[in-house]
PDB file of N, CA and C in Angstrom:
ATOM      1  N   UNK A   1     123.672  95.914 119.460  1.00  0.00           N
ATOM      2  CA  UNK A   1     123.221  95.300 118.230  1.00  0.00           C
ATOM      3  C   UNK A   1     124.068  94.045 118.010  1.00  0.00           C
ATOM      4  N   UNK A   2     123.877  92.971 117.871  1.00  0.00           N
ATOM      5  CA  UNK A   2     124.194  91.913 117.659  1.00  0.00           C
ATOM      6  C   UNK A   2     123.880  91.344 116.231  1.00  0.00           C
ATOM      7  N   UNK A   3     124.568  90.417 114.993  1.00  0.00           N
ATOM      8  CA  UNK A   3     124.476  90.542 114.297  1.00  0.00           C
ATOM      9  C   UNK A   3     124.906  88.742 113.719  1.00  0.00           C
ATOM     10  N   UNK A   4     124.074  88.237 113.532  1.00  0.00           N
ATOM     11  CA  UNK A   4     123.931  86.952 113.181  1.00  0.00           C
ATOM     12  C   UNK A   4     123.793  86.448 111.575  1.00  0.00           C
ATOM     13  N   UNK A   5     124.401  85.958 111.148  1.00  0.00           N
ATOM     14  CA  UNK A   5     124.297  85.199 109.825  1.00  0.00           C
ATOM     15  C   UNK A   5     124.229  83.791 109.646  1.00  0.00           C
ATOM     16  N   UNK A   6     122.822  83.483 108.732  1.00  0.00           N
ATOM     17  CA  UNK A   6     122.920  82.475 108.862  1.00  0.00           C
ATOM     18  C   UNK A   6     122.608  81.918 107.250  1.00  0.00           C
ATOM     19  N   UNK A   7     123.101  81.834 106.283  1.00  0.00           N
ATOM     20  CA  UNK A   7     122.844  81.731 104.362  1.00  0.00           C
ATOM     21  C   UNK A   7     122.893  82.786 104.142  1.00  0.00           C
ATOM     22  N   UNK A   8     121.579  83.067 103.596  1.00  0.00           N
ATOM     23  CA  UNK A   8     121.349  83.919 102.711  1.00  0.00           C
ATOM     24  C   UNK A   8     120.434  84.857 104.027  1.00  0.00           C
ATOM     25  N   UNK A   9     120.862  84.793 105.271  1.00  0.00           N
ATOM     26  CA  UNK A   9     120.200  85.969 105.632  1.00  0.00           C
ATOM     27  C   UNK A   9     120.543  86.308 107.254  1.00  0.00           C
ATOM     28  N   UNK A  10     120.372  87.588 107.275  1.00  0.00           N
ATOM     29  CA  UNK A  10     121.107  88.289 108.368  1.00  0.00           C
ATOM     30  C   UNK A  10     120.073  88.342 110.033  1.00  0.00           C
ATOM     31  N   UNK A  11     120.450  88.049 110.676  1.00  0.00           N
ATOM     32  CA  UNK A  11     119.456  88.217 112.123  1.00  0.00           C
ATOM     33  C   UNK A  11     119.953  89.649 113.056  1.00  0.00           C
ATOM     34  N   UNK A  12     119.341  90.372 112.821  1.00  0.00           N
ATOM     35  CA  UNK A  12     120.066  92.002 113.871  1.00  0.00           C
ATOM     36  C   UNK A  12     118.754  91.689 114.957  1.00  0.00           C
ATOM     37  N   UNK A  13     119.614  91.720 116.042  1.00  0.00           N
ATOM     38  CA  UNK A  13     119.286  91.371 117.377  1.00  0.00           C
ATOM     39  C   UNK A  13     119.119  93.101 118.159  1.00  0.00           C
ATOM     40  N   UNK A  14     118.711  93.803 118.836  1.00  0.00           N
ATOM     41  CA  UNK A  14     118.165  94.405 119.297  1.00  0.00           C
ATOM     42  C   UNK A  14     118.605  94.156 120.717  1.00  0.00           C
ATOM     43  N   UNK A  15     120.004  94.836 121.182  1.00  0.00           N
ATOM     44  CA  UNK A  15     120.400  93.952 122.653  1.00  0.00           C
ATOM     45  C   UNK A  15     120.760  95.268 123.537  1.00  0.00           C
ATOM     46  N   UNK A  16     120.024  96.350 123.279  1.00  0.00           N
ATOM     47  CA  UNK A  16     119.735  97.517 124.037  1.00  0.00           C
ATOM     48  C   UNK A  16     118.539  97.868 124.518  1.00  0.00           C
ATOM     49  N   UNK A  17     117.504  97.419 124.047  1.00  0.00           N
ATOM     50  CA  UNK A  17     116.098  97.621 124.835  1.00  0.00           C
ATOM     51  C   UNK A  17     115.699  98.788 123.702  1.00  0.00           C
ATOM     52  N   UNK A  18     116.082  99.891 123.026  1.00  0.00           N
ATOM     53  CA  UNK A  18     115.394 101.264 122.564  1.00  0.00           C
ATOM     54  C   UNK A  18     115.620 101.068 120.625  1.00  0.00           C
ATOM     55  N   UNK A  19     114.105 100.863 120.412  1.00  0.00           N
ATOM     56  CA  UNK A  19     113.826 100.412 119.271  1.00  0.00           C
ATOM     57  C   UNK A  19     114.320 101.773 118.314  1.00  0.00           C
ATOM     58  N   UNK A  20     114.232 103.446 118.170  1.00  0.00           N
ATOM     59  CA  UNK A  20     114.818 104.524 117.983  1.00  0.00           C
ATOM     60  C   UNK A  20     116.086 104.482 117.368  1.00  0.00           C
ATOM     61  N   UNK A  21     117.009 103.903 118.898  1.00  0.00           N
ATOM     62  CA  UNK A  21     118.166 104.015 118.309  1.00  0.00           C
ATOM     63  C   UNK A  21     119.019 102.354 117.304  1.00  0.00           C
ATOM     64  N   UNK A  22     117.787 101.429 117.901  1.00  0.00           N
ATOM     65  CA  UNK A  22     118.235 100.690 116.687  1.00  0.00           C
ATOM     66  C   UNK A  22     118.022 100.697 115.408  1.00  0.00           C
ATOM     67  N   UNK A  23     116.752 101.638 115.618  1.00  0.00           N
ATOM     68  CA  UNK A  23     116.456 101.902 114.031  1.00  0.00           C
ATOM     69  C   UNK A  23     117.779 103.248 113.025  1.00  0.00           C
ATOM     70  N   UNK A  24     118.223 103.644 113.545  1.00  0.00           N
ATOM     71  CA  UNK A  24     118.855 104.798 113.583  1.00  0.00           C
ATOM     72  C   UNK A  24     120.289 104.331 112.879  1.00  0.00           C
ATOM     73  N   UNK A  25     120.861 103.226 113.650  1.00  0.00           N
ATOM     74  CA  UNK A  25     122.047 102.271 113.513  1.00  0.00           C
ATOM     75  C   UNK A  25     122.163 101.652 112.237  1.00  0.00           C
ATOM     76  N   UNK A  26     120.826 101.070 112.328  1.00  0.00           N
ATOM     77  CA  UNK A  26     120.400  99.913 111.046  1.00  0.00           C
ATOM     78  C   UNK A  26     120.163 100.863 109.500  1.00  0.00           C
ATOM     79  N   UNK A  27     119.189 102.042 109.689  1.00  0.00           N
ATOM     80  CA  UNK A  27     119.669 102.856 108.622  1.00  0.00           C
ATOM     81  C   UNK A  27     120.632 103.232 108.612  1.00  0.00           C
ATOM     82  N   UNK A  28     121.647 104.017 109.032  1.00  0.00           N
ATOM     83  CA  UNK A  28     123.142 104.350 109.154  1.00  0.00           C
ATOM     84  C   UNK A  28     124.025 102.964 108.127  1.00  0.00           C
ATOM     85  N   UNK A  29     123.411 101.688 108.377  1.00  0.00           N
ATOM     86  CA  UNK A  29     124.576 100.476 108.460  1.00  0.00           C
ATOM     87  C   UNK A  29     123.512 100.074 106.820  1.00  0.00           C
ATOM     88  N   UNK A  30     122.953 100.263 106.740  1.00  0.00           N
ATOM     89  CA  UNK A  30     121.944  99.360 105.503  1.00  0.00           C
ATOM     90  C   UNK A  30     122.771  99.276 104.562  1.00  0.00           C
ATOM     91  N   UNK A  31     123.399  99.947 103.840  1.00  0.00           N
ATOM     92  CA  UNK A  31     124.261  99.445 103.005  1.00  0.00           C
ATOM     93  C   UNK A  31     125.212  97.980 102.985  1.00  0.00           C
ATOM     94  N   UNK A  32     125.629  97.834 103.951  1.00  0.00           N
ATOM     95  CA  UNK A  32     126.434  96.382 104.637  1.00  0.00           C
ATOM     96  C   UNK A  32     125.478  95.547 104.713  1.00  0.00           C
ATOM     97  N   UNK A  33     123.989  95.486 104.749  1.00  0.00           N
ATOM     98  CA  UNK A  33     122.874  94.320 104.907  1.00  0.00           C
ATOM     99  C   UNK A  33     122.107  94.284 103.601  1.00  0.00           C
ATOM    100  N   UNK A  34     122.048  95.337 102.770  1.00  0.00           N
ATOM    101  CA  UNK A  34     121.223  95.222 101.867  1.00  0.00           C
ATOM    102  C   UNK A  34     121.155  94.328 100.317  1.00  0.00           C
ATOM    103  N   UNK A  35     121.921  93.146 100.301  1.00  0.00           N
ATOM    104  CA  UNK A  35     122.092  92.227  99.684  1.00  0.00           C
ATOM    105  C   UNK A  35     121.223  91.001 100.529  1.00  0.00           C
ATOM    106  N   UNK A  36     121.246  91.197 101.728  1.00  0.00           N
ATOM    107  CA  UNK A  36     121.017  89.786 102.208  1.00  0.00           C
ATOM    108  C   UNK A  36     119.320  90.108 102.400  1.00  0.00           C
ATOM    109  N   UNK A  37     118.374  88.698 103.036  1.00  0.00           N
ATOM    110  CA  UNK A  37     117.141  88.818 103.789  1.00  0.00           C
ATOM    111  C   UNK A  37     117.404  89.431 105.281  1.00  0.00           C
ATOM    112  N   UNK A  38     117.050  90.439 105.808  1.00  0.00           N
ATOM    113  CA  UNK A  38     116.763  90.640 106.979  1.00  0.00           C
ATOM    114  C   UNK A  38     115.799  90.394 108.061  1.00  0.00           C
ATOM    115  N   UNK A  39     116.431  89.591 109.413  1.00  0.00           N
ATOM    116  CA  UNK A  39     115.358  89.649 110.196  1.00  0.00           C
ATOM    117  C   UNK A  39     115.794  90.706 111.320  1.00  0.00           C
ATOM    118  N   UNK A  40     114.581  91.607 112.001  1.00  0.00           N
ATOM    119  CA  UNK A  40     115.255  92.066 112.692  1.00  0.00           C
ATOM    120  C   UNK A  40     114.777  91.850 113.990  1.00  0.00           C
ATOM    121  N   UNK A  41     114.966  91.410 115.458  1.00  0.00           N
ATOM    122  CA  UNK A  41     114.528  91.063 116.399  1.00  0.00           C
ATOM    123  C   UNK A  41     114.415  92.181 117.584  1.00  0.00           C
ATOM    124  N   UNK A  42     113.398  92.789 117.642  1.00  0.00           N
ATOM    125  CA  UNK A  42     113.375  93.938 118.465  1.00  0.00           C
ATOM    126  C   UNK A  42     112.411  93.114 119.814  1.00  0.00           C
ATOM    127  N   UNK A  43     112.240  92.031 119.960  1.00  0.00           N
ATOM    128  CA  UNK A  43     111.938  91.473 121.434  1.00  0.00           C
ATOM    129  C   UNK A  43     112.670  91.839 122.631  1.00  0.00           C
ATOM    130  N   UNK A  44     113.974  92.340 122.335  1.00  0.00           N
ATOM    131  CA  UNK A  44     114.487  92.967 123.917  1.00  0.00           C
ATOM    132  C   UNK A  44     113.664  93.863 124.676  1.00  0.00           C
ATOM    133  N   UNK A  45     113.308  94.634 123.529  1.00  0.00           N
ATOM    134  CA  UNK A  45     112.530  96.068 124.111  1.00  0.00           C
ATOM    135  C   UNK A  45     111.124  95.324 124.444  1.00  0.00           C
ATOM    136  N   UNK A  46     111.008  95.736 125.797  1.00  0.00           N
ATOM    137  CA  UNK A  46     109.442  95.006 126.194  1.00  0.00           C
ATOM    138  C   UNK A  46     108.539  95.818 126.105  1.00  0.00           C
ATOM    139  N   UNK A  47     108.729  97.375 125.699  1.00  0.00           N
ATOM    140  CA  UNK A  47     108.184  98.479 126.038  1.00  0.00           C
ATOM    141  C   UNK A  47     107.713  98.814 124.186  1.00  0.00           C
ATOM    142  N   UNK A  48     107.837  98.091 123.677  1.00  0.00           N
ATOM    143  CA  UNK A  48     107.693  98.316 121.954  1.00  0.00           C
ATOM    144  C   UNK A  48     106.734  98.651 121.772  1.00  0.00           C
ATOM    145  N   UNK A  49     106.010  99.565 121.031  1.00  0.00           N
ATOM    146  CA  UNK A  49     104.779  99.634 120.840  1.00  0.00           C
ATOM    147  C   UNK A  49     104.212  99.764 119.026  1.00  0.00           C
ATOM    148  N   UNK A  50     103.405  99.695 118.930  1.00  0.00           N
ATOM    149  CA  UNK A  50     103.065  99.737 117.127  1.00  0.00           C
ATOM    150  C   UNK A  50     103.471 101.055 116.328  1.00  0.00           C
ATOM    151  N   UNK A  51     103.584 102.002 117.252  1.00  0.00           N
ATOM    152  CA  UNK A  51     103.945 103.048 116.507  1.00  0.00           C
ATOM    153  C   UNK A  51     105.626 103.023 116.441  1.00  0.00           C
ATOM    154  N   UNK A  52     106.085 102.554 117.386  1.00  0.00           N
ATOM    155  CA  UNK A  52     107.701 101.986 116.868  1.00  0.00           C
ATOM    156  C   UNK A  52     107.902 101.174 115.523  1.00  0.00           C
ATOM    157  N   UNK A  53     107.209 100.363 115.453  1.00  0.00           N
ATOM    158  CA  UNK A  53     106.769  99.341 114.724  1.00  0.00           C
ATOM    159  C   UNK A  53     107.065  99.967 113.168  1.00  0.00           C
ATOM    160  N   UNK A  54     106.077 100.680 113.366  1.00  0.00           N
ATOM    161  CA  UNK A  54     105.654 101.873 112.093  1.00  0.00           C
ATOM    162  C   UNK A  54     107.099 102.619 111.227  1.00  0.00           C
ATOM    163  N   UNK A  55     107.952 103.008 112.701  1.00  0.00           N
ATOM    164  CA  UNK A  55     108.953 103.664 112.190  1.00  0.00           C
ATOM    165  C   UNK A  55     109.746 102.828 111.359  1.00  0.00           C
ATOM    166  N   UNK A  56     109.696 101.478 111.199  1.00  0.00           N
ATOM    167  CA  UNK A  56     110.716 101.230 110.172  1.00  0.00           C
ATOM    168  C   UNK A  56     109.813 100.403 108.888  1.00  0.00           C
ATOM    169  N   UNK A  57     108.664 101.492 108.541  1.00  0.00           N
ATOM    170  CA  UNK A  57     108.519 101.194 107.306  1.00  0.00           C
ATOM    171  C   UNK A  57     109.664 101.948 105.818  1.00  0.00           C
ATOM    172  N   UNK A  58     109.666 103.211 106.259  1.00  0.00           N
ATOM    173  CA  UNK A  58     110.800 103.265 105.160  1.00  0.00           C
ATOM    174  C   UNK A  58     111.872 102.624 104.584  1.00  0.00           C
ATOM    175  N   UNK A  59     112.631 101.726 105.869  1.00  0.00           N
ATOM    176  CA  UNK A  59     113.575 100.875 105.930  1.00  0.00           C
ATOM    177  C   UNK A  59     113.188 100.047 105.324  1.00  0.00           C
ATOM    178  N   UNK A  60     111.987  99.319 105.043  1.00  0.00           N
ATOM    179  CA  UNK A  60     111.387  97.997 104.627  1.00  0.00           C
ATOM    180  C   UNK A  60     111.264  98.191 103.289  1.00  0.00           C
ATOM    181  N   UNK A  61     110.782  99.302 102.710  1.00  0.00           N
ATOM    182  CA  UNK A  61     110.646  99.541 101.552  1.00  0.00           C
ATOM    183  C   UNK A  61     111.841  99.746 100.635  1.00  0.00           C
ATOM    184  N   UNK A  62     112.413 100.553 100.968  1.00  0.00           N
ATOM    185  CA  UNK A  62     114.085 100.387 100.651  1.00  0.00           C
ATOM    186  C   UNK A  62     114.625  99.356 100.131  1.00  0.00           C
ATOM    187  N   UNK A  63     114.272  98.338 101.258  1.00  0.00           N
ATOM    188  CA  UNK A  63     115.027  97.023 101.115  1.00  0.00           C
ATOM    189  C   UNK A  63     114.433  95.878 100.658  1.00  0.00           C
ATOM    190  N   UNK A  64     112.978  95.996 100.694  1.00  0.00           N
ATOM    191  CA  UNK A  64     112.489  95.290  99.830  1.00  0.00           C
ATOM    192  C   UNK A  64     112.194  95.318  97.857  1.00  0.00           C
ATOM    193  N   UNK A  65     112.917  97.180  97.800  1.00  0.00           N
ATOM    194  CA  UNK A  65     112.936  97.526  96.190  1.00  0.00           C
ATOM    195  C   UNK A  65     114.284  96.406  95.646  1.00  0.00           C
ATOM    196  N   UNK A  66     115.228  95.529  96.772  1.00  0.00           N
ATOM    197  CA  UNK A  66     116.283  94.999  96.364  1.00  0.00           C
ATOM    198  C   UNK A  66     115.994  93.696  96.054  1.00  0.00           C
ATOM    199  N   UNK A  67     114.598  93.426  96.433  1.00  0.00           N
ATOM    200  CA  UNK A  67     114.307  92.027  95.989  1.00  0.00           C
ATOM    201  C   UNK A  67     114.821  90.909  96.812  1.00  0.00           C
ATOM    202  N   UNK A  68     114.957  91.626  98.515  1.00  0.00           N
ATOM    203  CA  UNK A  68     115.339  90.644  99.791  1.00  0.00           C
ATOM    204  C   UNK A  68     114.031  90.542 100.686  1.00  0.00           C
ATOM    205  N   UNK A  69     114.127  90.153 101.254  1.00  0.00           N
ATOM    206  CA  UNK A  69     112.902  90.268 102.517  1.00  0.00           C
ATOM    207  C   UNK A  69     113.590  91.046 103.574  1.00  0.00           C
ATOM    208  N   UNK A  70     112.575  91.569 104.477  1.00  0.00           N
ATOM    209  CA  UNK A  70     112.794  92.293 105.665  1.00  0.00           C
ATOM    210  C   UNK A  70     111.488  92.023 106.395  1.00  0.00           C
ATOM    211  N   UNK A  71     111.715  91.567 107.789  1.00  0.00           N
ATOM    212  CA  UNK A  71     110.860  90.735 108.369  1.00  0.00           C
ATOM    213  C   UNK A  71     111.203  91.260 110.016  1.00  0.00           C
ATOM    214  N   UNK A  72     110.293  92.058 110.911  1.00  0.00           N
ATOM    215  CA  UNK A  72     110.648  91.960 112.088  1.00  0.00           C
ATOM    216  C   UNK A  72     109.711  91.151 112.913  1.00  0.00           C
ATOM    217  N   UNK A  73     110.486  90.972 114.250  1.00  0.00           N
ATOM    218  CA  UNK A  73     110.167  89.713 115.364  1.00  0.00           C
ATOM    219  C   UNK A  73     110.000  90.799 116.283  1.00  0.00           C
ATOM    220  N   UNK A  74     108.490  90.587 116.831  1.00  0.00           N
ATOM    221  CA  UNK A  74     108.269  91.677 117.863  1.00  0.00           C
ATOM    222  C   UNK A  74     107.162  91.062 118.925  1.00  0.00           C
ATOM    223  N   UNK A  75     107.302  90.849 119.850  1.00  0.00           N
ATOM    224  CA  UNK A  75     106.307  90.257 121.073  1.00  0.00           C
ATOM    225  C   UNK A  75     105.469  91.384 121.197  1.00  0.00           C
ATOM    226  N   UNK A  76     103.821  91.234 121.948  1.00  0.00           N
ATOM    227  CA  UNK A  76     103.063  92.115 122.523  1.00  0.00           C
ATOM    228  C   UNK A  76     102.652  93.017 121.964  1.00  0.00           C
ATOM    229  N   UNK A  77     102.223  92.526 120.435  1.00  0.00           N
ATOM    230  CA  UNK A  77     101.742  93.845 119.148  1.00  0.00           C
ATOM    231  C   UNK A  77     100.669  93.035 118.770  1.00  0.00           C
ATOM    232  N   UNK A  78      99.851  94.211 118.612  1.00  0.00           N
ATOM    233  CA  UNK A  78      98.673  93.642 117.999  1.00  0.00           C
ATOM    234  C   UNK A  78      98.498  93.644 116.414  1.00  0.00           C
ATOM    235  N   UNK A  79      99.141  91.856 116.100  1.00  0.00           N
ATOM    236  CA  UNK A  79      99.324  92.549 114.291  1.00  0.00           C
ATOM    237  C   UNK A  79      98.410  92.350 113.773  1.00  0.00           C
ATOM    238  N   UNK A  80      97.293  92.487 114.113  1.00  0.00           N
ATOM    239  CA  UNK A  80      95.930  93.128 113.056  1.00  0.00           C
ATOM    240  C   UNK A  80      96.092  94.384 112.744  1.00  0.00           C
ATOM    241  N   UNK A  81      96.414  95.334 113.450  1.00  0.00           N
ATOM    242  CA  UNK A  81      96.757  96.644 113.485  1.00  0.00           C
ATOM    243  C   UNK A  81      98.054  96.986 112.888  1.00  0.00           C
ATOM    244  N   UNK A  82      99.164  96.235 112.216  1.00  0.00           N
ATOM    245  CA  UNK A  82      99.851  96.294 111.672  1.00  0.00           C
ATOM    246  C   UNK A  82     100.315  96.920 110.315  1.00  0.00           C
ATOM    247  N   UNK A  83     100.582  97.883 109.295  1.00  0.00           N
ATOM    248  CA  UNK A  83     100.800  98.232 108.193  1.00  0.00           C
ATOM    249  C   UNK A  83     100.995  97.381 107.378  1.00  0.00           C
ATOM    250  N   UNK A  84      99.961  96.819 105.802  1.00  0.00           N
ATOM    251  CA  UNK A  84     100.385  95.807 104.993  1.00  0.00           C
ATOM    252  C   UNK A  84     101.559  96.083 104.511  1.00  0.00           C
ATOM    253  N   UNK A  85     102.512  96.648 104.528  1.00  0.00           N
ATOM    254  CA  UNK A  85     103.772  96.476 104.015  1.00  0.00           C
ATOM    255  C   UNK A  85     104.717  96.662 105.069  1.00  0.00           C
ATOM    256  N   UNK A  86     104.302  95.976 105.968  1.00  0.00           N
ATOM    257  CA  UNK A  86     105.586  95.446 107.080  1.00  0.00           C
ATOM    258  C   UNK A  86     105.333  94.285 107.400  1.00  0.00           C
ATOM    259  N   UNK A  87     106.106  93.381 107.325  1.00  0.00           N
ATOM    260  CA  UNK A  87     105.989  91.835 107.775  1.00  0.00           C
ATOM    261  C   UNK A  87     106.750  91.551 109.150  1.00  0.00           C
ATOM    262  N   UNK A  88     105.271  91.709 110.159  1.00  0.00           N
ATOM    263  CA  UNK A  88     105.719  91.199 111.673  1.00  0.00           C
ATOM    264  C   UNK A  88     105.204  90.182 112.145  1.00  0.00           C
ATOM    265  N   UNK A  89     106.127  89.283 112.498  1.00  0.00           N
ATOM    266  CA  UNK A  89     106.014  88.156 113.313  1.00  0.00           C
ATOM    267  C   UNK A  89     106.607  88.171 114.823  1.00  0.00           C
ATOM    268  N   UNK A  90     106.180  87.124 115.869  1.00  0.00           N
ATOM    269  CA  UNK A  90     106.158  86.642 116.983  1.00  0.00           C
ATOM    270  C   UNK A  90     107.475  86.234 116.809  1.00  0.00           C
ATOM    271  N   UNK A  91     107.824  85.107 116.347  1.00  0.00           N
ATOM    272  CA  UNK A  91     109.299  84.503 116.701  1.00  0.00           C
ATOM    273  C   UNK A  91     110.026  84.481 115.297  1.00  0.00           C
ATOM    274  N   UNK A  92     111.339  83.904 115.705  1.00  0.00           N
ATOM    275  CA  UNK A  92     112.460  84.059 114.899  1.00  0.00           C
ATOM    276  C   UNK A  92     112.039  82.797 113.652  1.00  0.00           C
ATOM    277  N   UNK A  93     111.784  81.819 114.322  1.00  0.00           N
ATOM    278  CA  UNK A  93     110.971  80.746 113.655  1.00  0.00           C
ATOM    279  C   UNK A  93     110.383  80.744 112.383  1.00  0.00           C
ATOM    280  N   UNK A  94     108.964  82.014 112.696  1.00  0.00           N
ATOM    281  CA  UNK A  94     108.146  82.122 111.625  1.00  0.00           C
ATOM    282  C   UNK A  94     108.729  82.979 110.936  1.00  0.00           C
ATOM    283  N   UNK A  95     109.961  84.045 111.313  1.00  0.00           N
ATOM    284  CA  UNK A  95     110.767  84.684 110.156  1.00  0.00           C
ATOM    285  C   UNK A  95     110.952  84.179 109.258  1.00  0.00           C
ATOM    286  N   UNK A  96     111.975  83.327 109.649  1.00  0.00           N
ATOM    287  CA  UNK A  96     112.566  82.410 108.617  1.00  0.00           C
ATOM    288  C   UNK A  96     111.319  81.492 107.853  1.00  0.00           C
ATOM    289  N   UNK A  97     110.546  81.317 107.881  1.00  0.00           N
ATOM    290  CA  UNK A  97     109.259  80.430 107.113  1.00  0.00           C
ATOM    291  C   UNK A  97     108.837  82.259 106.406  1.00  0.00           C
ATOM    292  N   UNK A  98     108.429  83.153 106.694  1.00  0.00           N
ATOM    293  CA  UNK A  98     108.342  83.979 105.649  1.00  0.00           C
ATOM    294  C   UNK A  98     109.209  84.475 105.069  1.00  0.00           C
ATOM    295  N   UNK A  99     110.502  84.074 105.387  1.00  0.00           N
ATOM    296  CA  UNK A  99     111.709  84.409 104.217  1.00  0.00           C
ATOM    297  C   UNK A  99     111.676  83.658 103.175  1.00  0.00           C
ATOM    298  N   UNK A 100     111.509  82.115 103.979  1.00  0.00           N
ATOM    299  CA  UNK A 100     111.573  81.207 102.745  1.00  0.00           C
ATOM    300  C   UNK A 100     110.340  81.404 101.319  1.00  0.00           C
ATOM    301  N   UNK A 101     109.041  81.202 102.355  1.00  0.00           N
ATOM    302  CA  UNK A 101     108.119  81.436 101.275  1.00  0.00           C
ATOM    303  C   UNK A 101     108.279  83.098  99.997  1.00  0.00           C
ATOM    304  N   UNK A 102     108.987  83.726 100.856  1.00  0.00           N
ATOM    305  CA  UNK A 102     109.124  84.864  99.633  1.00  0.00           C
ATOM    306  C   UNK A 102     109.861  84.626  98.715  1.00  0.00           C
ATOM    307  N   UNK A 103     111.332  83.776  98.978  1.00  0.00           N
ATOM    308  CA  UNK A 103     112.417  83.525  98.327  1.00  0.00           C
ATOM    309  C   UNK A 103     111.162  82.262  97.205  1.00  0.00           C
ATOM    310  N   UNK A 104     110.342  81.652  97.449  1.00  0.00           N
ATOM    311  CA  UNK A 104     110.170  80.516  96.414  1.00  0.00           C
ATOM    312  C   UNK A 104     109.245  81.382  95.430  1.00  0.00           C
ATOM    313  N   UNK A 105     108.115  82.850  96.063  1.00  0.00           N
ATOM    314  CA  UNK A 105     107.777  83.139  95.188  1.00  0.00           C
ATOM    315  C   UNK A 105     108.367  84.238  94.162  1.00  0.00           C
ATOM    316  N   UNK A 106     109.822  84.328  94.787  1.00  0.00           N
ATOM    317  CA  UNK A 106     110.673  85.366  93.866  1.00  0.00           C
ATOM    318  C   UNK A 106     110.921  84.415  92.580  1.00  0.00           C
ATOM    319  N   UNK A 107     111.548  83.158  93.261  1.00  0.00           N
ATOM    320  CA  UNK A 107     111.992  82.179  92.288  1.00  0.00           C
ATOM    321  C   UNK A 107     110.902  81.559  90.945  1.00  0.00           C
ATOM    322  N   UNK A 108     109.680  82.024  91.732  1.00  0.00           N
ATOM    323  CA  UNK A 108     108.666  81.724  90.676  1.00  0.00           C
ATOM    324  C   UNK A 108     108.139  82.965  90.214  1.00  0.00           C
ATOM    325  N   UNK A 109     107.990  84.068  90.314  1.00  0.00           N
ATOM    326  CA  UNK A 109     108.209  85.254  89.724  1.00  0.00           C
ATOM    327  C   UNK A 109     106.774  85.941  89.738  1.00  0.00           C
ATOM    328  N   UNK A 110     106.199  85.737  91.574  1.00  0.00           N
ATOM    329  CA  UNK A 110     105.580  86.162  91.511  1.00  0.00           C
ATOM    330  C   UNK A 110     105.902  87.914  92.227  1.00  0.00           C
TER     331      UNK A 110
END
């Protein structure tokens, strides 16, 4: 797990390949992240599949009752098929563009 900061928001990198036990870590550790926006980058694992995906909706919800974003980066998913209350993107890129846009509509109170 690798662990990047960059403002107001945290990048957890995924530098074991097994989405399980990063999810496992990251709940264990949420307390230490749960102030900031999270992105989390599970692209190591090439083997990811949507039902991994799935497993960290609890996590999302959690952390989105704090009024941060939580946003994962996942290659080779089909996000039509995605759960509306998980926000997955392709690259690290468009993370950060849906962090921002959440942060302007917090600020405007939507």
């Amino acid at each position: 797990m690798k662990v990047e900061q960059k403002g107001h928001t945290t990048i957890i990198k995924d530098t074991q390949g097994n989405t399980q036990n990063f999810l496992e870590k990251l709940t264990q550790q949420h307390a230490t992240f749960k102030n900031q926006n999270l992105i989390l980058d599970v692209t190591h694992d090439k083997n990811v599949e949507l039902k991994d995906i799935k497993l960290f909706s609890d996590l999302s919800k959690a952390h989105c009752k704090g009024k941060k974003s939580f946003v994962l980066v996942a290659s080779d998913i089909d996000f039509n098929a995605i759960p509306t209350q998980l926000t997955v993107v392709p690259s690290i890129q468009e993370a950060h563009d849906i962090i921002e846009m959440e942060e302007i509509e917090r600020d405007l109170g939507f």
